[in-house]
PDB file of N, CA and C in Angstrom:
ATOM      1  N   UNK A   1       0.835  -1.187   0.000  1.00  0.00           N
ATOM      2  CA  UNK A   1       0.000   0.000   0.000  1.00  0.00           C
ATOM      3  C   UNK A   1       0.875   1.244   0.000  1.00  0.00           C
ATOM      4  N   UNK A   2       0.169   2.042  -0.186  1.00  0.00           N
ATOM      5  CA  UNK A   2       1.031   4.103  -0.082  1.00  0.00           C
ATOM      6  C   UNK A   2      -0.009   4.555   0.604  1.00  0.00           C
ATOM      7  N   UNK A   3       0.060   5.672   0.907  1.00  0.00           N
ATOM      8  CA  UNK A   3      -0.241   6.598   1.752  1.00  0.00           C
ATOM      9  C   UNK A   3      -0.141   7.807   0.407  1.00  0.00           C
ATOM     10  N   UNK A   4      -1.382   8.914   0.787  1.00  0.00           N
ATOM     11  CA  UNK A   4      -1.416   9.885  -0.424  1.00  0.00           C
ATOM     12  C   UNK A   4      -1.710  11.180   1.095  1.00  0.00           C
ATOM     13  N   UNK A   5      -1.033  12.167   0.886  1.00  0.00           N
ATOM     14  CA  UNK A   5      -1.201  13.218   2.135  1.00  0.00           C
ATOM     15  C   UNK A   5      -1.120  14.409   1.715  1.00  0.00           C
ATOM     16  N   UNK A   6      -1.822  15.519   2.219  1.00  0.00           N
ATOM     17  CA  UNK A   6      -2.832  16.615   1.436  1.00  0.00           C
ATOM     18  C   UNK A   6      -1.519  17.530   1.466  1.00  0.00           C
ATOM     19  N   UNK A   7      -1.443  18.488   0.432  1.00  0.00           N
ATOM     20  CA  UNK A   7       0.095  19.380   0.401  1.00  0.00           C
ATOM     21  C   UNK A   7      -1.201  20.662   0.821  1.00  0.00           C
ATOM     22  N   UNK A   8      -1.911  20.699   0.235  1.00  0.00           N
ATOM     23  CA  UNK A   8      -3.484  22.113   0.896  1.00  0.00           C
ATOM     24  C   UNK A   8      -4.680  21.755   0.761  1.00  0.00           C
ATOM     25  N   UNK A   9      -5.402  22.646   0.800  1.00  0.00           N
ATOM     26  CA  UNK A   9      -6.821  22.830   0.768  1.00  0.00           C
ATOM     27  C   UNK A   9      -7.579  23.679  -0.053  1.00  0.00           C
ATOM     28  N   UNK A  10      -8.905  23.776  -0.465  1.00  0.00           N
ATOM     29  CA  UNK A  10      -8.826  24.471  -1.410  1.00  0.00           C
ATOM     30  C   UNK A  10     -10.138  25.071  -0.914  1.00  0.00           C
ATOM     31  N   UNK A  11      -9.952  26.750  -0.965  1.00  0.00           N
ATOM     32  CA  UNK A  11     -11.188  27.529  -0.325  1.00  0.00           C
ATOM     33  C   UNK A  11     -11.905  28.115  -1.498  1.00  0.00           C
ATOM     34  N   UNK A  12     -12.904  27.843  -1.584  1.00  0.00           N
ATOM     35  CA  UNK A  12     -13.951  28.666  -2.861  1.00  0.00           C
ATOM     36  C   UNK A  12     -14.096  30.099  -2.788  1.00  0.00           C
ATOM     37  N   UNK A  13     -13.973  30.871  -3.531  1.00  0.00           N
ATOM     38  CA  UNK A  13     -14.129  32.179  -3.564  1.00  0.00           C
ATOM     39  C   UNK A  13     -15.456  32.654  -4.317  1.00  0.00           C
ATOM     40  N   UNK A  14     -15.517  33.674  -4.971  1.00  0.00           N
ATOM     41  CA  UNK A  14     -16.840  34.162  -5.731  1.00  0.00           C
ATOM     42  C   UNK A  14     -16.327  34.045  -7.234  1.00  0.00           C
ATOM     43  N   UNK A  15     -17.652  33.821  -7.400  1.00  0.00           N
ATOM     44  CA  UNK A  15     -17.451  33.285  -8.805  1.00  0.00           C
ATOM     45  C   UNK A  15     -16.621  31.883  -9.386  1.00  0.00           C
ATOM     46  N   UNK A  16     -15.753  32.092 -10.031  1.00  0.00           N
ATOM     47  CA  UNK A  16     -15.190  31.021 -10.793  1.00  0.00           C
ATOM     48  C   UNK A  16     -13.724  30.772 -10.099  1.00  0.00           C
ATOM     49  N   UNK A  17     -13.212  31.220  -8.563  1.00  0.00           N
ATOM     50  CA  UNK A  17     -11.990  32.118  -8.230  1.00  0.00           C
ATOM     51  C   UNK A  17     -11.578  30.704  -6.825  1.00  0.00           C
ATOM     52  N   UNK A  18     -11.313  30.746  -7.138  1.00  0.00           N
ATOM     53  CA  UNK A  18     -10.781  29.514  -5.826  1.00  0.00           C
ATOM     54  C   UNK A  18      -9.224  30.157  -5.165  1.00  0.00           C
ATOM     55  N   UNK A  19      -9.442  29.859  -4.343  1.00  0.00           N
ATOM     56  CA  UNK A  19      -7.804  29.918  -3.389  1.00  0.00           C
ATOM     57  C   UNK A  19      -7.383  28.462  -2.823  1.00  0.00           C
ATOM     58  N   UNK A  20      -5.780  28.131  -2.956  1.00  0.00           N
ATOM     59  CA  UNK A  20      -5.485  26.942  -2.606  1.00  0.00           C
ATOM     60  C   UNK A  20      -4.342  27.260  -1.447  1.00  0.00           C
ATOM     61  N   UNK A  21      -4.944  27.025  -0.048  1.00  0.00           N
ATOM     62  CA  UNK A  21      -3.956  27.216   1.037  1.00  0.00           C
ATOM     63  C   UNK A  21      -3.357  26.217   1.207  1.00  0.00           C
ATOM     64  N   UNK A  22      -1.925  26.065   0.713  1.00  0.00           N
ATOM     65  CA  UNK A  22      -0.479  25.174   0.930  1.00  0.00           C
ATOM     66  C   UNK A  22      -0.237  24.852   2.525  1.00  0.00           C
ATOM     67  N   UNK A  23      -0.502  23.529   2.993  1.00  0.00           N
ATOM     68  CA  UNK A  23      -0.078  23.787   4.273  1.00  0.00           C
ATOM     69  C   UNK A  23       2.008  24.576   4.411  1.00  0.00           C
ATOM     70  N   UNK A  24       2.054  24.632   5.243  1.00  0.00           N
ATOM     71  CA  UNK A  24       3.683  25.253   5.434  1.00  0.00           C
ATOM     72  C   UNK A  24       4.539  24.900   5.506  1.00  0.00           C
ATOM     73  N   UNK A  25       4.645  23.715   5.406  1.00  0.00           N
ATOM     74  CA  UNK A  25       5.957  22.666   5.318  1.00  0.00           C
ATOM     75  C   UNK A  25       6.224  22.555   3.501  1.00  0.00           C
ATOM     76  N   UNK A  26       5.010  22.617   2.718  1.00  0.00           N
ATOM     77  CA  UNK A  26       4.743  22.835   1.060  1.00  0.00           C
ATOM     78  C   UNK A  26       5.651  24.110   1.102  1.00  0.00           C
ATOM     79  N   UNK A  27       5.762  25.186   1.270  1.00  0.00           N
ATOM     80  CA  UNK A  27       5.827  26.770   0.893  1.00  0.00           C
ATOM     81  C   UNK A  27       7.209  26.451   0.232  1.00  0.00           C
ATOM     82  N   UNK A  28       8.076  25.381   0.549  1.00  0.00           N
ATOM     83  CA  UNK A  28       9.489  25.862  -0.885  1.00  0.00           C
ATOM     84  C   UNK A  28       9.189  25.104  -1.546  1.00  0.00           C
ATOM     85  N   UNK A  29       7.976  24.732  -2.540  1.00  0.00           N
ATOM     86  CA  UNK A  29       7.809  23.889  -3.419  1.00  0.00           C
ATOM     87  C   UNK A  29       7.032  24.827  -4.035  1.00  0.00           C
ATOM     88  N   UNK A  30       6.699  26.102  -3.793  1.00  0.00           N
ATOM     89  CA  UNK A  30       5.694  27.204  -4.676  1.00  0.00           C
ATOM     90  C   UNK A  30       7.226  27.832  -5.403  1.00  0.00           C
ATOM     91  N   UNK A  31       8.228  27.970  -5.445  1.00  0.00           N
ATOM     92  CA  UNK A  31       9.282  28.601  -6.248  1.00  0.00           C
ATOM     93  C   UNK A  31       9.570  28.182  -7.340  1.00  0.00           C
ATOM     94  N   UNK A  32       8.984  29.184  -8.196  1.00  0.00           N
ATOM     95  CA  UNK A  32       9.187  29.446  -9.645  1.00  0.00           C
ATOM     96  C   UNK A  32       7.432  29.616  -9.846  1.00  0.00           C
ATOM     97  N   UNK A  33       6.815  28.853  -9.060  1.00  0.00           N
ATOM     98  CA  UNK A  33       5.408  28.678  -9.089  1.00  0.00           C
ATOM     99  C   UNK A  33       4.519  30.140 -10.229  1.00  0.00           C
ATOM    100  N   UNK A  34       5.117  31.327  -9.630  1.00  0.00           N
ATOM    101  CA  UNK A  34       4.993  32.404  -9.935  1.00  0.00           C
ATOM    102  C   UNK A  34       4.742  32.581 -11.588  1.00  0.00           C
ATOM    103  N   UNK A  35       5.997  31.861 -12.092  1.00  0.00           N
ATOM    104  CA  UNK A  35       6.518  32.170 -13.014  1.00  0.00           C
ATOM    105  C   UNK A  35       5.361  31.420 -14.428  1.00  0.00           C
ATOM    106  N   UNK A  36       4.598  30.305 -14.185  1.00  0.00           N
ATOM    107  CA  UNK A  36       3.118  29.895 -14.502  1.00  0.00           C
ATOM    108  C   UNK A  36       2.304  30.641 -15.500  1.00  0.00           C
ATOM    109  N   UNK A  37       1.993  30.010 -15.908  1.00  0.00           N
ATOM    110  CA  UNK A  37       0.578  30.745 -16.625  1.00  0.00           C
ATOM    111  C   UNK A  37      -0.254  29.870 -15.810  1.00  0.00           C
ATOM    112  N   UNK A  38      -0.377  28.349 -15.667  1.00  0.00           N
ATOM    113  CA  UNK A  38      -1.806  27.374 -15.819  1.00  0.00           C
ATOM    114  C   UNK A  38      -0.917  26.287 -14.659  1.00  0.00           C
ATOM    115  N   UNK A  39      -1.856  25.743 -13.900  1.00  0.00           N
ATOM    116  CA  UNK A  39      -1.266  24.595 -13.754  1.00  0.00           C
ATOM    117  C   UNK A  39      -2.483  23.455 -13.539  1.00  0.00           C
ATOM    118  N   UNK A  40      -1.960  22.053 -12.849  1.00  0.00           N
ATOM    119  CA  UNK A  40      -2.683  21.105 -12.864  1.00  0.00           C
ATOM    120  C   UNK A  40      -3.016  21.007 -11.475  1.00  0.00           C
ATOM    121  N   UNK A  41      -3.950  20.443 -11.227  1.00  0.00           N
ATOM    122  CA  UNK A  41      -4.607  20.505  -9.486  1.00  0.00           C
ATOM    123  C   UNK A  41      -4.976  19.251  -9.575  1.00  0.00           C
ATOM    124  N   UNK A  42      -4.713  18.457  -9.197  1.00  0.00           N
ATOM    125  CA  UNK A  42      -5.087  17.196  -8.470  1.00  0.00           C
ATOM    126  C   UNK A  42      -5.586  17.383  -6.878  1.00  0.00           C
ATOM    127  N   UNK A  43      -6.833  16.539  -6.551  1.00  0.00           N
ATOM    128  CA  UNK A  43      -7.275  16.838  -5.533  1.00  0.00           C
ATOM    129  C   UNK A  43      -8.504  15.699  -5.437  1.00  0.00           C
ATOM    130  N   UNK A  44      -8.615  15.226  -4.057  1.00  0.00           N
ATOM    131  CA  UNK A  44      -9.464  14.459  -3.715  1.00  0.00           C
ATOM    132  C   UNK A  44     -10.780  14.663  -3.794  1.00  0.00           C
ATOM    133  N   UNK A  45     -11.702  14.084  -4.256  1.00  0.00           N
ATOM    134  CA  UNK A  45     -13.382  14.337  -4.158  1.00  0.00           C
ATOM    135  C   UNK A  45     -13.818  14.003  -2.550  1.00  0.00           C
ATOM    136  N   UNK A  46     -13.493  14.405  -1.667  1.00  0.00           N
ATOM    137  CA  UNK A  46     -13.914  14.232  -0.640  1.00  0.00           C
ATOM    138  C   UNK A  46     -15.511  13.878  -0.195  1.00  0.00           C
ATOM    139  N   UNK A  47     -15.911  14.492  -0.709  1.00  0.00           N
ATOM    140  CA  UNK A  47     -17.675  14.411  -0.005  1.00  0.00           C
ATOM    141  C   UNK A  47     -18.299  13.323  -1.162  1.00  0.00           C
ATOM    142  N   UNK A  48     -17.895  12.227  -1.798  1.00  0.00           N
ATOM    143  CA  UNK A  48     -17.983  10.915  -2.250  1.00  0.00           C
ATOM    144  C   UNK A  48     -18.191   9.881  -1.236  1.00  0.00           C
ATOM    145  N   UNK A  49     -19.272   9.105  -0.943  1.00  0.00           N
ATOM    146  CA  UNK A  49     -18.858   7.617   0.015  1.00  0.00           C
ATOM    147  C   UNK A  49     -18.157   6.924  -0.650  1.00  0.00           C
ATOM    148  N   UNK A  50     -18.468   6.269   0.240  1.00  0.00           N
ATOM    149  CA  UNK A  50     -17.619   4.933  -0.217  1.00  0.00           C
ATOM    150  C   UNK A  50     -18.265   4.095  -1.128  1.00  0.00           C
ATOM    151  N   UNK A  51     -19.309   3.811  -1.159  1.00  0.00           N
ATOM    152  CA  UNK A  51     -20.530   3.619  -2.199  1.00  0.00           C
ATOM    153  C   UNK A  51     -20.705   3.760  -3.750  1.00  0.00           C
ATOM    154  N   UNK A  52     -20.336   5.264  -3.371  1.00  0.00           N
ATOM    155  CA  UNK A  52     -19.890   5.580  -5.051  1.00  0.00           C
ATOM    156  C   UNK A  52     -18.522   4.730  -5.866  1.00  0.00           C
ATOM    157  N   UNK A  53     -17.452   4.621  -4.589  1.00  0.00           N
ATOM    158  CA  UNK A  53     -15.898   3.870  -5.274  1.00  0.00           C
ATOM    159  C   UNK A  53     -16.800   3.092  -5.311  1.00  0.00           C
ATOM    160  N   UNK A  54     -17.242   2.268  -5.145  1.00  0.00           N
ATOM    161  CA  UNK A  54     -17.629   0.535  -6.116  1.00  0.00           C
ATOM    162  C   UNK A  54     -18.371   0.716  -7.402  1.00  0.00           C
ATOM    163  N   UNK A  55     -18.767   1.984  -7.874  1.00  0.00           N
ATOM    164  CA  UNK A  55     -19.299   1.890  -8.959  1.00  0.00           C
ATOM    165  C   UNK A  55     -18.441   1.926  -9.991  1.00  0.00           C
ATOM    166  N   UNK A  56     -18.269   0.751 -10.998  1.00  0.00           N
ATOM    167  CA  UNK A  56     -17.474   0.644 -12.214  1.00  0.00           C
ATOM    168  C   UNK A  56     -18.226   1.050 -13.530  1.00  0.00           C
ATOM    169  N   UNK A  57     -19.321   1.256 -13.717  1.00  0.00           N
ATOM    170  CA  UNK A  57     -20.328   1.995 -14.971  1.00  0.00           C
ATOM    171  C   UNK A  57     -21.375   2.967 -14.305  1.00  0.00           C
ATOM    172  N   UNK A  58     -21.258   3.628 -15.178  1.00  0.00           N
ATOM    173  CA  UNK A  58     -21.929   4.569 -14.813  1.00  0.00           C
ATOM    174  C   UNK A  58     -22.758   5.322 -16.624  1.00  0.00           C
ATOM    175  N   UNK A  59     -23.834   5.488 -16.460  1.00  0.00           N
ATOM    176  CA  UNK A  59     -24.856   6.269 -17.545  1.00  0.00           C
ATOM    177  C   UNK A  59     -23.840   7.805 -18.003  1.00  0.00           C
ATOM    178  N   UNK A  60     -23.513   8.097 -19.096  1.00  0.00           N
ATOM    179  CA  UNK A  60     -22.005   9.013 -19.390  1.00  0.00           C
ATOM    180  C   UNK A  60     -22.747  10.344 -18.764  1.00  0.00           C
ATOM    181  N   UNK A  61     -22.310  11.147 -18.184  1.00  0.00           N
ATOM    182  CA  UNK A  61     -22.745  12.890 -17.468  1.00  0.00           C
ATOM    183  C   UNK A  61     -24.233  12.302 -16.940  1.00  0.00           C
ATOM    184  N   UNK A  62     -24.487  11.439 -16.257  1.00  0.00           N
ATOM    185  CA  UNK A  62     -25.500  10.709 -15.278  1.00  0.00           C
ATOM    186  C   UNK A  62     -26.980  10.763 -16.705  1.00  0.00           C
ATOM    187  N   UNK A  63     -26.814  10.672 -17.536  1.00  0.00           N
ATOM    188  CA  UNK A  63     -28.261  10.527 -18.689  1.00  0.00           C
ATOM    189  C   UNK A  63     -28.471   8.724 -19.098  1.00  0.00           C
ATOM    190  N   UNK A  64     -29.546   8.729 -18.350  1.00  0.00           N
ATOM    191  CA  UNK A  64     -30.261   7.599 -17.945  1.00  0.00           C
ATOM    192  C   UNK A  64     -30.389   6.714 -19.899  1.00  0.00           C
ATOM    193  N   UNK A  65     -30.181   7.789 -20.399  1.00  0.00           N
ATOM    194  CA  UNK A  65     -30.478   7.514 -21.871  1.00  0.00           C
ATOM    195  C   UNK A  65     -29.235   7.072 -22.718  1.00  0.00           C
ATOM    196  N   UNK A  66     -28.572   6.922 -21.903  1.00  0.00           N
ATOM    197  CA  UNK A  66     -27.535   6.408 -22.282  1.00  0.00           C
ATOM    198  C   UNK A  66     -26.496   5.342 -22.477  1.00  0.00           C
ATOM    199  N   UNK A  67     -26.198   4.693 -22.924  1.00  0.00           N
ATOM    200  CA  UNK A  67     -25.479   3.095 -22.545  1.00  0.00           C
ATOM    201  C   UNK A  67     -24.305   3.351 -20.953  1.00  0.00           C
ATOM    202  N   UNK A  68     -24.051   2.168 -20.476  1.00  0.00           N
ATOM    203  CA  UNK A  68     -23.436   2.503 -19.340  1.00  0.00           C
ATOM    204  C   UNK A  68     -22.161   2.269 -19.763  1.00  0.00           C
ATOM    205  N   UNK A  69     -21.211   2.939 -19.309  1.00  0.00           N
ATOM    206  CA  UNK A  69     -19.700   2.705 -19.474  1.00  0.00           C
ATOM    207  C   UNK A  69     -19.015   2.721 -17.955  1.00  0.00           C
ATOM    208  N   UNK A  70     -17.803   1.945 -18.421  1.00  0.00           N
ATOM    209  CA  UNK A  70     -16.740   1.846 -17.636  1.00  0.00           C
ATOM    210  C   UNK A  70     -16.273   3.304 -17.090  1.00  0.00           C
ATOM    211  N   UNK A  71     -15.872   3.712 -15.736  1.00  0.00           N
ATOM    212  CA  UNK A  71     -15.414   4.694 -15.814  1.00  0.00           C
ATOM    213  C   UNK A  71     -14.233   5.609 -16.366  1.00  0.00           C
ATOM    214  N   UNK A  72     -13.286   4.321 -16.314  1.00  0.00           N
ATOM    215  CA  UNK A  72     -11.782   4.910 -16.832  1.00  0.00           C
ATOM    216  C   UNK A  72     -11.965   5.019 -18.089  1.00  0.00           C
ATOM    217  N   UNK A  73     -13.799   5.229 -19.376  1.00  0.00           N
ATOM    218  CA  UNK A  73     -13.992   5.732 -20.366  1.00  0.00           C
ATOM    219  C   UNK A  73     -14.351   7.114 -20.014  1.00  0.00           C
ATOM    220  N   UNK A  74     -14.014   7.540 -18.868  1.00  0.00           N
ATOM    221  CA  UNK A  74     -15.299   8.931 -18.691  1.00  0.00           C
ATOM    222  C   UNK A  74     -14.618   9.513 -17.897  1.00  0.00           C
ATOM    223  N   UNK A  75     -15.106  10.825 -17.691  1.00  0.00           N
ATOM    224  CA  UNK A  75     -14.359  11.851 -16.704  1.00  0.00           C
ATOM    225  C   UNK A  75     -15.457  12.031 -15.312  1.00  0.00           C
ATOM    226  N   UNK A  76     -16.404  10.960 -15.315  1.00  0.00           N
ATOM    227  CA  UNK A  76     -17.620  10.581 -13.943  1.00  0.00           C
ATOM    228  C   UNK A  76     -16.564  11.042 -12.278  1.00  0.00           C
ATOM    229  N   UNK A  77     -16.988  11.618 -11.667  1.00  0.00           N
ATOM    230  CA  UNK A  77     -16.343  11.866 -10.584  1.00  0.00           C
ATOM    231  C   UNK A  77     -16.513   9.987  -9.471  1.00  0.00           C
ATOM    232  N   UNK A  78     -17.127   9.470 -10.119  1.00  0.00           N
ATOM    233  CA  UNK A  78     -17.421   8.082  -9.411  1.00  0.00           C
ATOM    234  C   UNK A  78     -16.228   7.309  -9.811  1.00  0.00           C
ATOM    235  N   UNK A  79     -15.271   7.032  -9.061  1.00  0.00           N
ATOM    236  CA  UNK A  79     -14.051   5.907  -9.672  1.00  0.00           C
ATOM    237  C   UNK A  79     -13.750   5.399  -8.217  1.00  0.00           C
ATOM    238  N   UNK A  80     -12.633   4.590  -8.485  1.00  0.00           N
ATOM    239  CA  UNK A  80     -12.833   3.691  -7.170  1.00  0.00           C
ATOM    240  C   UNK A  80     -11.661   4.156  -6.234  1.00  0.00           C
ATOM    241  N   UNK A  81     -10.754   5.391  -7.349  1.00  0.00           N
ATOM    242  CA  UNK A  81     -10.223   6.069  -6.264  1.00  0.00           C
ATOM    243  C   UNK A  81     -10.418   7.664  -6.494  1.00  0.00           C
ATOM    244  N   UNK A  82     -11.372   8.700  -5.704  1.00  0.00           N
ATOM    245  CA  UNK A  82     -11.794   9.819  -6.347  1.00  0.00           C
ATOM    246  C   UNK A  82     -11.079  10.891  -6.258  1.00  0.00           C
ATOM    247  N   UNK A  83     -10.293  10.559  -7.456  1.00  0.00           N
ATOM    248  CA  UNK A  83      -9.166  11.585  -7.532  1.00  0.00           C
ATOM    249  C   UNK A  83      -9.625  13.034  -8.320  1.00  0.00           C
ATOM    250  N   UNK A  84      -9.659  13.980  -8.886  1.00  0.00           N
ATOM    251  CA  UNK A  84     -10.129  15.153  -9.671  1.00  0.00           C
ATOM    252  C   UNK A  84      -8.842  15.628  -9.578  1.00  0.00           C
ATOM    253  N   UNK A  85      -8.712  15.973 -11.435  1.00  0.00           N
ATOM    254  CA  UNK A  85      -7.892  16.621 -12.210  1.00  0.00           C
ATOM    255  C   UNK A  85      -8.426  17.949 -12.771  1.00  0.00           C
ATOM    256  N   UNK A  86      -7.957  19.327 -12.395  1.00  0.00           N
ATOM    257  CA  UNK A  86      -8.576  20.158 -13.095  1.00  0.00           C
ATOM    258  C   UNK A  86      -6.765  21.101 -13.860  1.00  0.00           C
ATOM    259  N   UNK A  87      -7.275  21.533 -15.092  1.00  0.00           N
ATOM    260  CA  UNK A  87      -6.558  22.286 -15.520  1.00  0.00           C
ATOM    261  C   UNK A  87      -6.574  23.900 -15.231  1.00  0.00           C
ATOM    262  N   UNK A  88      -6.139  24.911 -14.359  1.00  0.00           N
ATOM    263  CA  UNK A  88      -6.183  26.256 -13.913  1.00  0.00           C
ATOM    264  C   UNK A  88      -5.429  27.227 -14.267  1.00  0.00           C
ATOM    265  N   UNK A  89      -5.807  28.597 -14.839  1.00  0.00           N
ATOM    266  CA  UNK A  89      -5.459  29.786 -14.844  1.00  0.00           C
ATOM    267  C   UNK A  89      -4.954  30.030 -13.360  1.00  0.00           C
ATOM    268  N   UNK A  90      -3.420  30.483 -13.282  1.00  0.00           N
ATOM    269  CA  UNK A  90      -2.622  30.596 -11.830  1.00  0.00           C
ATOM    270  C   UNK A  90      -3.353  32.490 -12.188  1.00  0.00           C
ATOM    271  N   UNK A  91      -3.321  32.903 -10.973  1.00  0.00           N
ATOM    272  CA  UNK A  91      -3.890  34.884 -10.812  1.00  0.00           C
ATOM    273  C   UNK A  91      -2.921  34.950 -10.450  1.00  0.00           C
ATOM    274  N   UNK A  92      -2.190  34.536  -9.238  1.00  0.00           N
ATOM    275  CA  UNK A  92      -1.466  35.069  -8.414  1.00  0.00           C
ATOM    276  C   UNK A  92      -1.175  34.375  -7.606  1.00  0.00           C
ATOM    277  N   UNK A  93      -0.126  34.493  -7.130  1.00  0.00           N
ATOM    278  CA  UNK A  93       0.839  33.601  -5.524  1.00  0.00           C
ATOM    279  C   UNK A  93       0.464  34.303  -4.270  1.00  0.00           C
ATOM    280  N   UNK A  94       0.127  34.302  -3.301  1.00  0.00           N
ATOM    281  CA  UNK A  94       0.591  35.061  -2.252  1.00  0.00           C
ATOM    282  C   UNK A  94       0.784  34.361  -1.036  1.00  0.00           C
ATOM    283  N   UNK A  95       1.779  34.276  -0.547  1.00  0.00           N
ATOM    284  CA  UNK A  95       2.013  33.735   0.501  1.00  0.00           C
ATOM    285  C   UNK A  95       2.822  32.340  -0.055  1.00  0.00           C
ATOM    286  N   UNK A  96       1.707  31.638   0.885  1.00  0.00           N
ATOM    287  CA  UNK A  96       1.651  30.046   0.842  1.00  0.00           C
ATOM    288  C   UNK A  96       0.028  29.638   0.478  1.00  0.00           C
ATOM    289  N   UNK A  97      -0.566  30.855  -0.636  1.00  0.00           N
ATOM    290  CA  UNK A  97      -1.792  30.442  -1.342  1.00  0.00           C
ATOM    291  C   UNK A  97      -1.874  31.010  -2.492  1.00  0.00           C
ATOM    292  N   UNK A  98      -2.274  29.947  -3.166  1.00  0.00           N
ATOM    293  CA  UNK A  98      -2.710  30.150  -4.514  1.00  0.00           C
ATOM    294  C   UNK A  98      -3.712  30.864  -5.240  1.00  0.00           C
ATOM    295  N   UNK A  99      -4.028  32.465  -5.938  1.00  0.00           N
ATOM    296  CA  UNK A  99      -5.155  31.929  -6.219  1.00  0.00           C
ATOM    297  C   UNK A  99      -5.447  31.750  -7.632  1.00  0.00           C
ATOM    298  N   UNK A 100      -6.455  30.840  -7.765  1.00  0.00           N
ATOM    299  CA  UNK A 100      -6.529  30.190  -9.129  1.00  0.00           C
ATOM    300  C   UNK A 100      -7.755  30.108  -9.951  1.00  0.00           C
ATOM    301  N   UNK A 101      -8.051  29.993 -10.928  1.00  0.00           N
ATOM    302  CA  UNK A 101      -9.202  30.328 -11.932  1.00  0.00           C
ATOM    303  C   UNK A 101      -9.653  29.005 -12.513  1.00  0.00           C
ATOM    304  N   UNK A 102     -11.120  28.507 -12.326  1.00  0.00           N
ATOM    305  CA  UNK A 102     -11.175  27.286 -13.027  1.00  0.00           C
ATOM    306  C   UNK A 102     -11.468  26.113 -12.411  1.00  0.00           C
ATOM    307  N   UNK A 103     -11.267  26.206 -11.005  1.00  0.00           N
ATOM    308  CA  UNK A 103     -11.165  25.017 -10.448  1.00  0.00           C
ATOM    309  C   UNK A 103     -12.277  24.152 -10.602  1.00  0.00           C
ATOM    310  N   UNK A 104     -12.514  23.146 -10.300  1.00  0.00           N
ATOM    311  CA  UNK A 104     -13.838  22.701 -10.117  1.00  0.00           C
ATOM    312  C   UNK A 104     -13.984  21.390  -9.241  1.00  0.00           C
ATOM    313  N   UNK A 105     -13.078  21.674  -8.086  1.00  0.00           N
ATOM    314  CA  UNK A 105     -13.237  21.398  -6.647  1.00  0.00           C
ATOM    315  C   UNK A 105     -14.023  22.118  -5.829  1.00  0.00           C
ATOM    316  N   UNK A 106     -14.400  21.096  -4.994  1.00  0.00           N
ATOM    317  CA  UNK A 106     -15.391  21.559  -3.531  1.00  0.00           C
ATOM    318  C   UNK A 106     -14.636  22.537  -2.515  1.00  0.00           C
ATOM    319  N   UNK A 107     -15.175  23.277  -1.635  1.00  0.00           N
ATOM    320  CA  UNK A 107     -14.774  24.141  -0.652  1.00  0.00           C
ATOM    321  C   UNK A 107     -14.308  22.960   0.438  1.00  0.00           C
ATOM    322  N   UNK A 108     -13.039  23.328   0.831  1.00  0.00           N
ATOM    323  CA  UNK A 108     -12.424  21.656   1.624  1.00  0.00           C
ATOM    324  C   UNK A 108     -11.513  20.628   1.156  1.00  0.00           C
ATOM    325  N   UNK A 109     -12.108  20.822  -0.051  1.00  0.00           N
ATOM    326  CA  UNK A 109     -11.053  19.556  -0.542  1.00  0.00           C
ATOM    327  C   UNK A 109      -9.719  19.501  -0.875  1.00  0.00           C
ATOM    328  N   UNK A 110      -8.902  18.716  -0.369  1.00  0.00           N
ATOM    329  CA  UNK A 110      -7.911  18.143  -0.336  1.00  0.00           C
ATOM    330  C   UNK A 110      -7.426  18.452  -1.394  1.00  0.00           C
ATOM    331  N   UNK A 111      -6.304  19.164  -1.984  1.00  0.00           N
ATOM    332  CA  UNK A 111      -5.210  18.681  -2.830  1.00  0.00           C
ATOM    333  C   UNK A 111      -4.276  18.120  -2.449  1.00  0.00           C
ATOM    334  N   UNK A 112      -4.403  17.436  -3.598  1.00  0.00           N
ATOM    335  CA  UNK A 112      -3.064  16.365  -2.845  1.00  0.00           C
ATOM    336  C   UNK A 112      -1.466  16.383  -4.073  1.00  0.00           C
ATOM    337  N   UNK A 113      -1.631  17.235  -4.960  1.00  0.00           N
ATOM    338  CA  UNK A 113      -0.735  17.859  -5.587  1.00  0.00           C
ATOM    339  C   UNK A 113      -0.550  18.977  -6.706  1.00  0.00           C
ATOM    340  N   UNK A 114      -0.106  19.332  -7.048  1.00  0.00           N
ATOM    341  CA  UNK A 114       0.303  20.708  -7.926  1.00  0.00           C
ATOM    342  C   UNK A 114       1.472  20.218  -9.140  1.00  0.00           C
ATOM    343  N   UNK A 115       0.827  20.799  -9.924  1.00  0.00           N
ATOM    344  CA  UNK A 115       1.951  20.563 -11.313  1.00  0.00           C
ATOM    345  C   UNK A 115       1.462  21.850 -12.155  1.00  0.00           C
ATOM    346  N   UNK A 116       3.090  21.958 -13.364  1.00  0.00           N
ATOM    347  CA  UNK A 116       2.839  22.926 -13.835  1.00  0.00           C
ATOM    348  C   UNK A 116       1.826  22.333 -15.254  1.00  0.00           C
ATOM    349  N   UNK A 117       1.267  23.125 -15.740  1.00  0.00           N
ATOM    350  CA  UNK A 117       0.196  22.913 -16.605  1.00  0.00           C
ATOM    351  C   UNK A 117       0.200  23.833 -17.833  1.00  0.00           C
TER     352      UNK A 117
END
């Protein structure tokens, strides 16, 4: 087994505007960070049961009208490990937070890493 452990958190702002607070042991891993246009956000779906990981098909964007597929055909937030990939417009650094454009994580949730994008 591994162990996967949160580098921040990610606070919702207004509108489309998210902030990602780095815990502080992260803060020399934001250098060069700056220097960005976009990056990648990986981050846990937290508010998923456990219920949902056992689902392997799923109806594609939940339409009942639809044939069921495998998930690793689909971008379904239901997988059996609920990871979320979003691609982001970086605004600005400050501190040991990010803020970022795009996200489409929950208020809370876990990132569990940063790449440039």
């Amino acid at each position: 087994m591994f162990d996967v452990y949160p580098v921040g958190y990610v606070r919702r702002l207004d509108g489309s505007r998210s902030e990602i607070e780095l815990l502080p042991r992260f803060s020399q891993a934001l250098k060069g960070v700056d220097r960005l246009e976009h990056l990648l956000i990986l981050f846990w779906m937290h508010k998923f049961t456990p219920s949902y990981r056992k689902m392997m098909r799923v109806h594609p964007r939940g339409d009942a009208s639809k044939e069921k597929l495998g998930v690793f055909a689909l971008r379904s937030p239901m997988r059996p490990n609920p990871i979320g990939v979003t691609r982001v417009k970086l605004i600005e650094v400050r501190g040991n937070s990010l803020l970022v454009e795009g996200l489409d994580a929950l208020d809370g949730s876990p990132v569990i890493d940063i790449k440039s994008g």
